[in-house]
N, C-alpha and C. Protein backbone atom coordinates (compact mmCIF):
# COMPACT_ATOMS: atom_id res chain seq x y z
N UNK A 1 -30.20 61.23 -118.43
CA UNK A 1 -29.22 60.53 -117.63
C UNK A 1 -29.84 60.21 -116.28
N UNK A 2 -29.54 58.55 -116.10
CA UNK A 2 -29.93 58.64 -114.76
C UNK A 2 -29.00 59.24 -113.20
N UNK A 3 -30.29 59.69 -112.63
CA UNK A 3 -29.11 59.98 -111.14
C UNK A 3 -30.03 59.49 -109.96
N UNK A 4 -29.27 59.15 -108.68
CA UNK A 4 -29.70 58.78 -107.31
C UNK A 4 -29.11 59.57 -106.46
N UNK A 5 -29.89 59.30 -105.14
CA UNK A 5 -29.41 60.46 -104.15
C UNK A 5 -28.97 59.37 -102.99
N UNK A 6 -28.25 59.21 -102.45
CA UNK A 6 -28.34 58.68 -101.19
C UNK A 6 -27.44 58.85 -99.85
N UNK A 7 -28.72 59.32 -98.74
CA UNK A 7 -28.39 59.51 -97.80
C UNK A 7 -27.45 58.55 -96.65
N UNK A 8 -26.50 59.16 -96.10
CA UNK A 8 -25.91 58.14 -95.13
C UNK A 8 -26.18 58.87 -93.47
N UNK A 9 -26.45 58.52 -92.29
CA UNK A 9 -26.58 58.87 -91.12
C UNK A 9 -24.81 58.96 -90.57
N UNK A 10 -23.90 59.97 -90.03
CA UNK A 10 -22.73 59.07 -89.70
C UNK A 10 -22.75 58.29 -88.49
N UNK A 11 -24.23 58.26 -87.82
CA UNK A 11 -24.18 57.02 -86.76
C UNK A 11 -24.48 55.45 -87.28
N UNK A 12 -24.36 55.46 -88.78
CA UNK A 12 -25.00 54.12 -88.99
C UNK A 12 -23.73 53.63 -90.34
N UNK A 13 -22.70 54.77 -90.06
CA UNK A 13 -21.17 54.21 -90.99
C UNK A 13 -20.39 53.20 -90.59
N UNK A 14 -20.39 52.52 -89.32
CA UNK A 14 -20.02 51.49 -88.84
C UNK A 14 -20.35 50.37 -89.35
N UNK A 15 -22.26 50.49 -89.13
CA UNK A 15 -22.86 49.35 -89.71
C UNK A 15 -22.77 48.59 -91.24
N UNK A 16 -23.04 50.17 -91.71
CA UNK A 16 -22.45 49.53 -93.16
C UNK A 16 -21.07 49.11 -93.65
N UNK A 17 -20.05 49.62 -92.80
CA UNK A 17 -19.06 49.13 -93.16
C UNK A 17 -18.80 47.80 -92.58
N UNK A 18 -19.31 46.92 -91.81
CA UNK A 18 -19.97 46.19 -91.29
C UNK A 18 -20.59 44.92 -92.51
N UNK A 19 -21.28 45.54 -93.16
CA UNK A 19 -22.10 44.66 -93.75
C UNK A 19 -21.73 44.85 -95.43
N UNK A 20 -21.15 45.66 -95.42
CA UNK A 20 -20.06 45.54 -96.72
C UNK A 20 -19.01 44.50 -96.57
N UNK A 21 -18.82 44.47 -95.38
CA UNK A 21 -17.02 43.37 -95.60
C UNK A 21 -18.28 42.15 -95.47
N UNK A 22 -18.88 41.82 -94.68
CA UNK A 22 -19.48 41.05 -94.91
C UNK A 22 -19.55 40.30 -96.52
N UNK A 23 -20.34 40.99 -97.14
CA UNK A 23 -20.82 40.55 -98.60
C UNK A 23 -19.39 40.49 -99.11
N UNK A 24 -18.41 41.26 -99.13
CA UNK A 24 -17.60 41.49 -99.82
C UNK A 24 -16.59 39.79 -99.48
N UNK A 25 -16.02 39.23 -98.10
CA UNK A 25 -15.78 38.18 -97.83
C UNK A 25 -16.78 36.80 -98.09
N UNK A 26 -18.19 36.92 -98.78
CA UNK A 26 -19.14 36.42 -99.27
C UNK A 26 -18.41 36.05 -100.42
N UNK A 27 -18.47 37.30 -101.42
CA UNK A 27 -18.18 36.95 -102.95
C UNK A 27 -16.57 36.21 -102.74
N UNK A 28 -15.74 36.63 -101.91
CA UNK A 28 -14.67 36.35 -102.05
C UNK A 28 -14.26 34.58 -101.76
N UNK A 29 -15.22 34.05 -100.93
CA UNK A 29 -15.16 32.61 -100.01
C UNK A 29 -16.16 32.13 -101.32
N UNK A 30 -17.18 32.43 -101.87
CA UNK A 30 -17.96 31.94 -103.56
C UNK A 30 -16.25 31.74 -104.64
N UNK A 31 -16.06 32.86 -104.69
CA UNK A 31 -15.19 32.50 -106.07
C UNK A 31 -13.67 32.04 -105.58
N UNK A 32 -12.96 31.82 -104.34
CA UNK A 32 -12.12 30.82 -104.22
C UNK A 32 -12.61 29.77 -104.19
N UNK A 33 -14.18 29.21 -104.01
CA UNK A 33 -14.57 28.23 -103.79
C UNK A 33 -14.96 27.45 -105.52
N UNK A 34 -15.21 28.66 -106.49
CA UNK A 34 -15.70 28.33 -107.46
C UNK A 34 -14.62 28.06 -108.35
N UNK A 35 -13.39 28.58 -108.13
CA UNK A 35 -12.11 28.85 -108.72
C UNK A 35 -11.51 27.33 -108.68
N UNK A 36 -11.71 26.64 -107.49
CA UNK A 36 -11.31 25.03 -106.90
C UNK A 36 -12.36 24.04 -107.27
N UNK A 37 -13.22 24.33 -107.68
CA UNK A 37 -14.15 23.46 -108.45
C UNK A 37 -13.77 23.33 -110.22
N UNK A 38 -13.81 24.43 -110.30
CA UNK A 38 -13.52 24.78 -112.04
C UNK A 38 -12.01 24.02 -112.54
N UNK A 39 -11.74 24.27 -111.64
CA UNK A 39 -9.68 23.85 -111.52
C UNK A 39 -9.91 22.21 -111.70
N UNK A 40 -10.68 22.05 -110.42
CA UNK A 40 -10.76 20.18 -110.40
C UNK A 40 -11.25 19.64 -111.49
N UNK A 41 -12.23 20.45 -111.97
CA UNK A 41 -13.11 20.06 -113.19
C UNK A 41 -12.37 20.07 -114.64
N UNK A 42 -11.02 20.78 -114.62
CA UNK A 42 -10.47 20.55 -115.85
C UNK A 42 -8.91 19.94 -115.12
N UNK A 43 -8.87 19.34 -114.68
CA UNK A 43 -7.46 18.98 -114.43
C UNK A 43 -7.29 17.60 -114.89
N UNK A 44 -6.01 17.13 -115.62
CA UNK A 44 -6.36 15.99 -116.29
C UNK A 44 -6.09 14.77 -115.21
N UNK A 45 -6.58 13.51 -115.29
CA UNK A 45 -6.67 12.61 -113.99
C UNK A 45 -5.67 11.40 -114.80
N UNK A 46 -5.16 11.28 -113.61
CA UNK A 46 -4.10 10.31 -114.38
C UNK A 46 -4.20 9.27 -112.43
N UNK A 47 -3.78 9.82 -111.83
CA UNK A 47 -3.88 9.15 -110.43
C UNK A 47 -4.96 9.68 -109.80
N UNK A 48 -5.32 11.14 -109.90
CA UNK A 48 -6.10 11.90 -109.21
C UNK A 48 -5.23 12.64 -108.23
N UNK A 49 -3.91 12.67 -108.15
CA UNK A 49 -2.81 13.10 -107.46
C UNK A 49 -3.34 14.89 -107.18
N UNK A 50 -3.36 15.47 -108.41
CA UNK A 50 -3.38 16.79 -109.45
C UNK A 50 -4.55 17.27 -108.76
N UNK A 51 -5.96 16.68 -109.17
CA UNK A 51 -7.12 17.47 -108.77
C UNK A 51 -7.18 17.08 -107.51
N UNK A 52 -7.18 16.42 -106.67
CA UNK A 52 -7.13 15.92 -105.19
C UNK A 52 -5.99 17.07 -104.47
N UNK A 53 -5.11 17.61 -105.27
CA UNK A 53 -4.19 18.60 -104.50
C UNK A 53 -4.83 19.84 -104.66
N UNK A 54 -5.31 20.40 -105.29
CA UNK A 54 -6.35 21.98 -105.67
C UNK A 54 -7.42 22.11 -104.72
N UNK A 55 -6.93 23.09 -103.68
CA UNK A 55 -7.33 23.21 -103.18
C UNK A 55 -7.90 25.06 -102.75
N UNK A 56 -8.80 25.55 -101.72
CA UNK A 56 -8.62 27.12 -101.41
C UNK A 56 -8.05 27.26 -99.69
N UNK A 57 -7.25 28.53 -99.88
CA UNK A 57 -7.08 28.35 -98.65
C UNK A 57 -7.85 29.98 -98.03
N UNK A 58 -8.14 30.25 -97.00
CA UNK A 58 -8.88 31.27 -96.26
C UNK A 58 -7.65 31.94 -95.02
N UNK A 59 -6.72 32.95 -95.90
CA UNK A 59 -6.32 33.63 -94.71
C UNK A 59 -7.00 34.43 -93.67
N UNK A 60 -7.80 35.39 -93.61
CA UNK A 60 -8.89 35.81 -93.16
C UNK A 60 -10.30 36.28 -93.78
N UNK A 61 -10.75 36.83 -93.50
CA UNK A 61 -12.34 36.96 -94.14
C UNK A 61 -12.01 37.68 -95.56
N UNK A 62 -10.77 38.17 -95.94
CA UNK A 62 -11.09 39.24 -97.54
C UNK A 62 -9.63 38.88 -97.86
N UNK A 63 -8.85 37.60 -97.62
CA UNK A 63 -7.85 37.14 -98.27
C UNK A 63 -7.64 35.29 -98.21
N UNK A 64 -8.14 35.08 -99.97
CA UNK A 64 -7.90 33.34 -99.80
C UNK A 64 -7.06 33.33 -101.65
N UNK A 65 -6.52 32.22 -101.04
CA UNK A 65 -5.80 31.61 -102.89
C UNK A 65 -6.27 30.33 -102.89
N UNK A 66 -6.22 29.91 -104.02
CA UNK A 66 -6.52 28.97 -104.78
C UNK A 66 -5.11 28.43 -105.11
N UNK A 67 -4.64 26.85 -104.79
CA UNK A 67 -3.65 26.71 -104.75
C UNK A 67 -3.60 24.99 -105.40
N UNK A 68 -2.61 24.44 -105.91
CA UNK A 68 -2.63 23.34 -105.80
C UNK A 68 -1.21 22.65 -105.12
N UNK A 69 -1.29 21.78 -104.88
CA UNK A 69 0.01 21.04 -103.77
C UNK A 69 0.52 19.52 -104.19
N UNK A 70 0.28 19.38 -105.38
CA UNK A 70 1.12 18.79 -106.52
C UNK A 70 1.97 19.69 -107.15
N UNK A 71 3.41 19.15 -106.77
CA UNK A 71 4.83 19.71 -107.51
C UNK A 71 4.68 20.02 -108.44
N UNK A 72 4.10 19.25 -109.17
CA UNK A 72 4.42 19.36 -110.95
C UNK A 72 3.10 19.92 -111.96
N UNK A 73 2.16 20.76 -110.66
CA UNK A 73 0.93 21.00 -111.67
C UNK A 73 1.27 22.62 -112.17
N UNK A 74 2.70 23.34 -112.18
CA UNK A 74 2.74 24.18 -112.56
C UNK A 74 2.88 23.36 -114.56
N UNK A 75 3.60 22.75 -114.35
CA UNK A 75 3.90 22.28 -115.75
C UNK A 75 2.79 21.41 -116.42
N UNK A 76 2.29 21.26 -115.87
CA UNK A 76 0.52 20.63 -116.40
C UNK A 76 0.05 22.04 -116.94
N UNK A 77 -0.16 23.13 -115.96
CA UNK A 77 -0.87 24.23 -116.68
C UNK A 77 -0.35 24.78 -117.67
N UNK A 78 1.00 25.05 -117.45
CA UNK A 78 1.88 26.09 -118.27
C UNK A 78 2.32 24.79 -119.91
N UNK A 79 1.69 23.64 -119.66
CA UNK A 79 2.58 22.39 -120.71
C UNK A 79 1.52 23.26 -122.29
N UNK A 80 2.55 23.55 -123.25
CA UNK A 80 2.32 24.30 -124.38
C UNK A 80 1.14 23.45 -125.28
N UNK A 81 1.15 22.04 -125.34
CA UNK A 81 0.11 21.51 -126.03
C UNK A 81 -1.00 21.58 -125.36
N UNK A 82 -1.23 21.28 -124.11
CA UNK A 82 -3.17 21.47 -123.94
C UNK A 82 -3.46 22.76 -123.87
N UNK A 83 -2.45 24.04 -123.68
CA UNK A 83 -3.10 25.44 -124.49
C UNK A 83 -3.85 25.50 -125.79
């Protein structure tokens, strides 16, 4: 079995907590970003109304949604035939 050891200084727990939110608001600003690409990329285009509304939004650094702002794209997703 593998094992690791690792040391922490507690004068240098700041830093890393520091550079954890960092990465961590990294992955998070990547996959709302990737989440609004993927979305646009399957949304069906009829005006462009639909994918032109999908958008991300960034409440602060470790909270964003993925949203769209066309009325009616709940019933586009949830519509039982393109499941």
């Amino acid at each position: 079995m593998a094992s690791a050891t690792i040391t922490v200084k507690k004068n240098e727990l700041s830093k890393m907590a520091a550079r954890f939110e960092t990465q961590v608001s990294f992955m998070i600003n990547h996959a709302a970003k990737k989440i609004v690409d993927e979305a646009k990329a399957r949304a069906p285009v009829v005006s462009g109304n639909l994918r032109d509304g999908i958008h991300a939004q960034f409440f602060n650094r470790l909270h964003a949604i993925a949203f769209s702002a066309a009325g009616y794209s709940g019933f586009v997703e949830f519509d039982r035939e393109t499941v």
